[in-house]
N, C-alpha and C. Protein backbone atom coordinates (compact mmCIF):
# COMPACT_ATOMS: atom_id res chain seq x y z
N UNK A 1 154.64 80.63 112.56
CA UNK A 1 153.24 80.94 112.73
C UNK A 1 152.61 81.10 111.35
N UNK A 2 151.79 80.28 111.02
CA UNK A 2 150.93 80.62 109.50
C UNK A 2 149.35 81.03 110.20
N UNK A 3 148.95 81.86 109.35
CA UNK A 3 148.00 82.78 108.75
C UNK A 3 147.14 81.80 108.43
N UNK A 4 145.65 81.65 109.27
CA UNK A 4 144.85 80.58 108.08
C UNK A 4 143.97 81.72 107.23
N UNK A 5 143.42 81.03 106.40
CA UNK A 5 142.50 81.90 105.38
C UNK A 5 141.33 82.26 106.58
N UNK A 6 141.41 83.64 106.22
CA UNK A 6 140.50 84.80 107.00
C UNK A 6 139.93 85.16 106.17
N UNK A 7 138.70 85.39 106.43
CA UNK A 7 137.21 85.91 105.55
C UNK A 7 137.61 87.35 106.32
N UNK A 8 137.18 88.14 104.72
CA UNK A 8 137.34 89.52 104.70
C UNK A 8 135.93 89.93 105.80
N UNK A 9 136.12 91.23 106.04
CA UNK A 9 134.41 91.41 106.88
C UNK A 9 133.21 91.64 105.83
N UNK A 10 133.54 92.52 104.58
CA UNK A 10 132.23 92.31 103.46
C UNK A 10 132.95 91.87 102.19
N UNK A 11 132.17 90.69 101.98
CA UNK A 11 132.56 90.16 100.68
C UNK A 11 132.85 91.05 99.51
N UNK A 12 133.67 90.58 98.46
CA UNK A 12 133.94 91.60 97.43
C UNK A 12 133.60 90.90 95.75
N UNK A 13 133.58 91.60 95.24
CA UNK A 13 133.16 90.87 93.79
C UNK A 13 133.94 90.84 92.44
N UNK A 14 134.70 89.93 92.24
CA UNK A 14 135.71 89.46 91.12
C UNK A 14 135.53 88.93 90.38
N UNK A 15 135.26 89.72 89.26
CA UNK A 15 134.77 88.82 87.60
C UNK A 15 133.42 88.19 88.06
N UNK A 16 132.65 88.71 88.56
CA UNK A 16 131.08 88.37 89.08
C UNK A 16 130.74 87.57 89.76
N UNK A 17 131.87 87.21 90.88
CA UNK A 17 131.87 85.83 91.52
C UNK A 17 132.17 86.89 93.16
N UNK A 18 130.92 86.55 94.02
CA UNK A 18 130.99 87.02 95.48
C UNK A 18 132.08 86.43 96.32
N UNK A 19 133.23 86.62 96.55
CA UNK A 19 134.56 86.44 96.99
C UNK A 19 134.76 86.46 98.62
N UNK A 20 134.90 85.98 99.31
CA UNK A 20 135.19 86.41 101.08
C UNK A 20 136.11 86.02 101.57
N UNK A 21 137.60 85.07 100.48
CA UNK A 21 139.35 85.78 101.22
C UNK A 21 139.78 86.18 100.27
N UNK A 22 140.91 85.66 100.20
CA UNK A 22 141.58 85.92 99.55
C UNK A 22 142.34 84.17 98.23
N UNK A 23 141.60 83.48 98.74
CA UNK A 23 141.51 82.17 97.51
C UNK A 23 140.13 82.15 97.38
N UNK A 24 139.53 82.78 97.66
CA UNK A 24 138.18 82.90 96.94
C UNK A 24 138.74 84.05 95.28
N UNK A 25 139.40 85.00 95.69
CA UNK A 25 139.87 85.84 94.79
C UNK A 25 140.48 85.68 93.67
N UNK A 26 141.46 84.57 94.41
CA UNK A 26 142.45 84.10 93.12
C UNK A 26 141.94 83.15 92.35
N UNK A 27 140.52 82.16 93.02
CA UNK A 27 139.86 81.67 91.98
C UNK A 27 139.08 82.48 91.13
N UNK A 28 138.80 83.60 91.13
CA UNK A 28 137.88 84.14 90.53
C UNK A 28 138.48 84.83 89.54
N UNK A 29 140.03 85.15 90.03
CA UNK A 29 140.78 85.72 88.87
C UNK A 29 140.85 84.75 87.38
N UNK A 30 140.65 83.68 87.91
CA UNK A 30 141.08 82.46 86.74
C UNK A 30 139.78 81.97 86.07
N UNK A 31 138.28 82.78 87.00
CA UNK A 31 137.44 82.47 86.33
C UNK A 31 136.59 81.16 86.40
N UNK A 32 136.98 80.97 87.88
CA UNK A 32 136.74 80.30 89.03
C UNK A 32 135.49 80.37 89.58
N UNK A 33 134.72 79.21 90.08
CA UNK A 33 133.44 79.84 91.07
C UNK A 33 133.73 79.61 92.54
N UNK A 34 134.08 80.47 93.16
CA UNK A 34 134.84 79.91 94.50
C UNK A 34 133.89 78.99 95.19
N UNK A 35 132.42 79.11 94.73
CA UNK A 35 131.36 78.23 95.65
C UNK A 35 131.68 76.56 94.78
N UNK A 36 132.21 76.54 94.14
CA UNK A 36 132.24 75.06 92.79
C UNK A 36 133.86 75.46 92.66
N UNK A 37 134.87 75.21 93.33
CA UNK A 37 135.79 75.05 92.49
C UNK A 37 136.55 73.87 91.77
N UNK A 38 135.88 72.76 91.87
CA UNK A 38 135.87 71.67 91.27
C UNK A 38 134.98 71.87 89.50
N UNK A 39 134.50 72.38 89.75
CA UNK A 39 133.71 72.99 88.14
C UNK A 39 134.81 73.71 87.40
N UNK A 40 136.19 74.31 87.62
CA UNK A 40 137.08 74.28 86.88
C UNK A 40 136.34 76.04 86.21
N UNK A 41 137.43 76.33 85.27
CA UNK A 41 137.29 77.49 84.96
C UNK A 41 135.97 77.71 84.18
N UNK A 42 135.76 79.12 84.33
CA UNK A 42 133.79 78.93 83.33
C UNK A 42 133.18 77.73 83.52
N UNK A 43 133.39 76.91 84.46
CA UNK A 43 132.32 75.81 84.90
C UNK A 43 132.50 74.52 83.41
N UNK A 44 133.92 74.33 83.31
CA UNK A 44 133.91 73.57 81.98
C UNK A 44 133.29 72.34 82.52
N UNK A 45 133.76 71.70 84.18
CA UNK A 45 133.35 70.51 84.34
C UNK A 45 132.36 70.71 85.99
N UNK A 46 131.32 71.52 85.28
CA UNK A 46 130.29 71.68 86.14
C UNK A 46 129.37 70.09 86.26
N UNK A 47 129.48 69.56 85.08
CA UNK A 47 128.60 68.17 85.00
C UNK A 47 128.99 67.62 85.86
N UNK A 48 130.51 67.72 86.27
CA UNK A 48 131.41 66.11 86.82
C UNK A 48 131.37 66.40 88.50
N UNK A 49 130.92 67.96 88.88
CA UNK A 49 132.00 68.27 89.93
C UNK A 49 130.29 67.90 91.14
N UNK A 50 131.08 67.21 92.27
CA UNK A 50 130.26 66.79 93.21
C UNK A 50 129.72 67.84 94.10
N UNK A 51 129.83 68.61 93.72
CA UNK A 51 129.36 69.97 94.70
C UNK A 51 128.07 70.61 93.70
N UNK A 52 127.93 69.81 93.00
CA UNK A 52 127.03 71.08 92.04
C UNK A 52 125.48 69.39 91.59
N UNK A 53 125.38 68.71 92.22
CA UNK A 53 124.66 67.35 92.10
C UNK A 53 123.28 67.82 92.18
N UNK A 54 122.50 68.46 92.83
CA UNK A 54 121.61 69.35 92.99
C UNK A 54 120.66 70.27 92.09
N UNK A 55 122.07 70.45 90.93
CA UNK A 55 122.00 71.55 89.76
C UNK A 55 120.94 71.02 89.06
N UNK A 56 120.19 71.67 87.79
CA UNK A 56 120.05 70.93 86.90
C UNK A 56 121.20 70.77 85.57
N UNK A 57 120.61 69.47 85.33
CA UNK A 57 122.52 69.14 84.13
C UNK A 57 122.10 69.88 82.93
N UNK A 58 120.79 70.01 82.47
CA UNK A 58 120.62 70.95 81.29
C UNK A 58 121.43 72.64 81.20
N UNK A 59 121.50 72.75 82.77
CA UNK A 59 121.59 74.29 82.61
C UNK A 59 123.04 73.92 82.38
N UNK A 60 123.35 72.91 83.35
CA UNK A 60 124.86 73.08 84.05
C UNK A 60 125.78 72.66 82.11
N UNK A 61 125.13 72.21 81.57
CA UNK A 61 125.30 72.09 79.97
C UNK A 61 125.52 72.86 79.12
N UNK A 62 124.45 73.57 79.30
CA UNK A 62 124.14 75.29 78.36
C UNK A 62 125.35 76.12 79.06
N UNK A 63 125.74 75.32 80.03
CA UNK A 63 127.07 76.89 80.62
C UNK A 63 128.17 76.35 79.97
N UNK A 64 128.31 74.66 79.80
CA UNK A 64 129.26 74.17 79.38
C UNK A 64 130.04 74.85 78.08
N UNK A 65 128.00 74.76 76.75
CA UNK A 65 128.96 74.86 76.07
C UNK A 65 129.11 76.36 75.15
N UNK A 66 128.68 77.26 76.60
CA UNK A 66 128.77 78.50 76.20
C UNK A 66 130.23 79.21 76.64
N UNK A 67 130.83 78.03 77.39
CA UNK A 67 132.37 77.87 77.79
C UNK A 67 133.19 77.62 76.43
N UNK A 68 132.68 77.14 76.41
CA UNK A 68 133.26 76.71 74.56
C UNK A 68 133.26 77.23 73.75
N UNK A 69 131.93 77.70 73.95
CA UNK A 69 131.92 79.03 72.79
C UNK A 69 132.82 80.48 72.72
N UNK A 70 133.35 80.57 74.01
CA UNK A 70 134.15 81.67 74.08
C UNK A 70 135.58 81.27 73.91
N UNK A 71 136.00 80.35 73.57
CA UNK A 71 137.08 80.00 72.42
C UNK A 71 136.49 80.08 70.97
N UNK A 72 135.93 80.72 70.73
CA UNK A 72 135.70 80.56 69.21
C UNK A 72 135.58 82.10 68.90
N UNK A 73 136.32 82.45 67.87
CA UNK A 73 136.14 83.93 66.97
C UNK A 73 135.47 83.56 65.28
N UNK A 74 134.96 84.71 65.53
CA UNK A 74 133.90 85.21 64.31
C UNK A 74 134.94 85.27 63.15
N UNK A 75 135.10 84.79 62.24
CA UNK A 75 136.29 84.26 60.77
C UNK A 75 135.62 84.65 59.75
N UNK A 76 134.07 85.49 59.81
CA UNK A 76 133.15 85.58 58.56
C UNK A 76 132.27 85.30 59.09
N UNK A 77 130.69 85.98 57.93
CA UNK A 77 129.71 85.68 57.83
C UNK A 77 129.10 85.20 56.24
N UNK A 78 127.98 84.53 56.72
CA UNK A 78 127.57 83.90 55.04
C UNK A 78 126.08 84.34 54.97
N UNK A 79 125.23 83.83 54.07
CA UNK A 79 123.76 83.94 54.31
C UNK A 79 123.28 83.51 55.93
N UNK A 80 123.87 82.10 55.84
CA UNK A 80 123.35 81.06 57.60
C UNK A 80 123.81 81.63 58.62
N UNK A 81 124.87 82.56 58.67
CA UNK A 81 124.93 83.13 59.79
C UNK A 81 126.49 83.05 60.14
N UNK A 82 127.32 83.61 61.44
CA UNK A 82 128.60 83.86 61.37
C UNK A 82 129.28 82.71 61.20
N UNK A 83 130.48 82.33 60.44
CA UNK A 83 131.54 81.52 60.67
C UNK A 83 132.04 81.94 61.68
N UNK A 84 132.51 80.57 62.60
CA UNK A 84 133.72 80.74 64.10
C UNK A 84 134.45 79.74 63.91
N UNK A 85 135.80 79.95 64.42
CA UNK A 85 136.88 79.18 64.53
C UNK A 85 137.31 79.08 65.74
N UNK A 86 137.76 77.74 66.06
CA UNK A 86 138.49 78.02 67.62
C UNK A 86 139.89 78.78 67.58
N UNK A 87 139.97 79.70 68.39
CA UNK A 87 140.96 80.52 69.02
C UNK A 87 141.79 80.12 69.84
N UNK A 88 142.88 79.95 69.50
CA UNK A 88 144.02 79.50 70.62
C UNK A 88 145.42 81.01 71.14
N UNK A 89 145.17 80.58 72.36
CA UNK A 89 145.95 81.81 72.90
C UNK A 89 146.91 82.26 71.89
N UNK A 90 147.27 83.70 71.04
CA UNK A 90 148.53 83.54 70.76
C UNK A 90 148.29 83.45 69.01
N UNK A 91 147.26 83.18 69.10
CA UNK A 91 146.85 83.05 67.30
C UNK A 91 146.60 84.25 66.34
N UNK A 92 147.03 84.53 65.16
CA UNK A 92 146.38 85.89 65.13
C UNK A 92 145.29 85.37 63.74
N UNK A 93 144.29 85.63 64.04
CA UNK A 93 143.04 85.15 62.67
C UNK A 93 143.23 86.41 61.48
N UNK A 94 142.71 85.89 60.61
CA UNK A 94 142.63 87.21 59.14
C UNK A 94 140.98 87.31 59.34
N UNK A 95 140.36 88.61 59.31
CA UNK A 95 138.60 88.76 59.07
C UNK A 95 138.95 89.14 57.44
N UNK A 96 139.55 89.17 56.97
CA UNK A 96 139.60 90.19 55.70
C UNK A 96 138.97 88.67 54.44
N UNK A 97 138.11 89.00 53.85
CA UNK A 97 137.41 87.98 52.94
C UNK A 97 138.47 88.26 51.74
């Protein structure tokens, strides 16, 4: 006998994403939009994913590459403003000038 996915009775909220089972959850743990999960984590491939056609692509862009941006750490600042480097899991950066 398997269990199909059962919607909880009030939705719950995981990493800011309105959740109602329990794979709604585990996408959200990963940072997931359970309503787009073809948009991939932080919506990297919100452009591509057929559920989101509707969107506008400017915004769905600005999320892209603010996805991107959260691989990047602050390495310094200059007059123009902060240096960032991409961050890879596991890396340890120097701030020390």
């Amino acid at each position: 006998m398997t269990i199909g996915n059962v919607n909880y009775p009030h939705p719950v909220q995981v990493n800011g994403y309105q959740c109602r089972n329990c794979t709604d959850v585990d996408n959200a743990k990963k940072r997931i939009d359970p309503q787009h999960p073809q948009s991939g984590p932080n919506d990297i491939n919100a452009a591509t994913d057929p559920t989101r056609k509707d969107s506008d692509p400017v915004k769905i862009e600005a999320a892209k590459k603010a996805a991107e941006a959260n691989g990047k750490q602050v390495t310094g600042y200059s007059p123009s403003g902060p240096n960032t480097a991409h961050a890879d899991k596991g890396r340890v950066l120097s701030l020390s000038a």
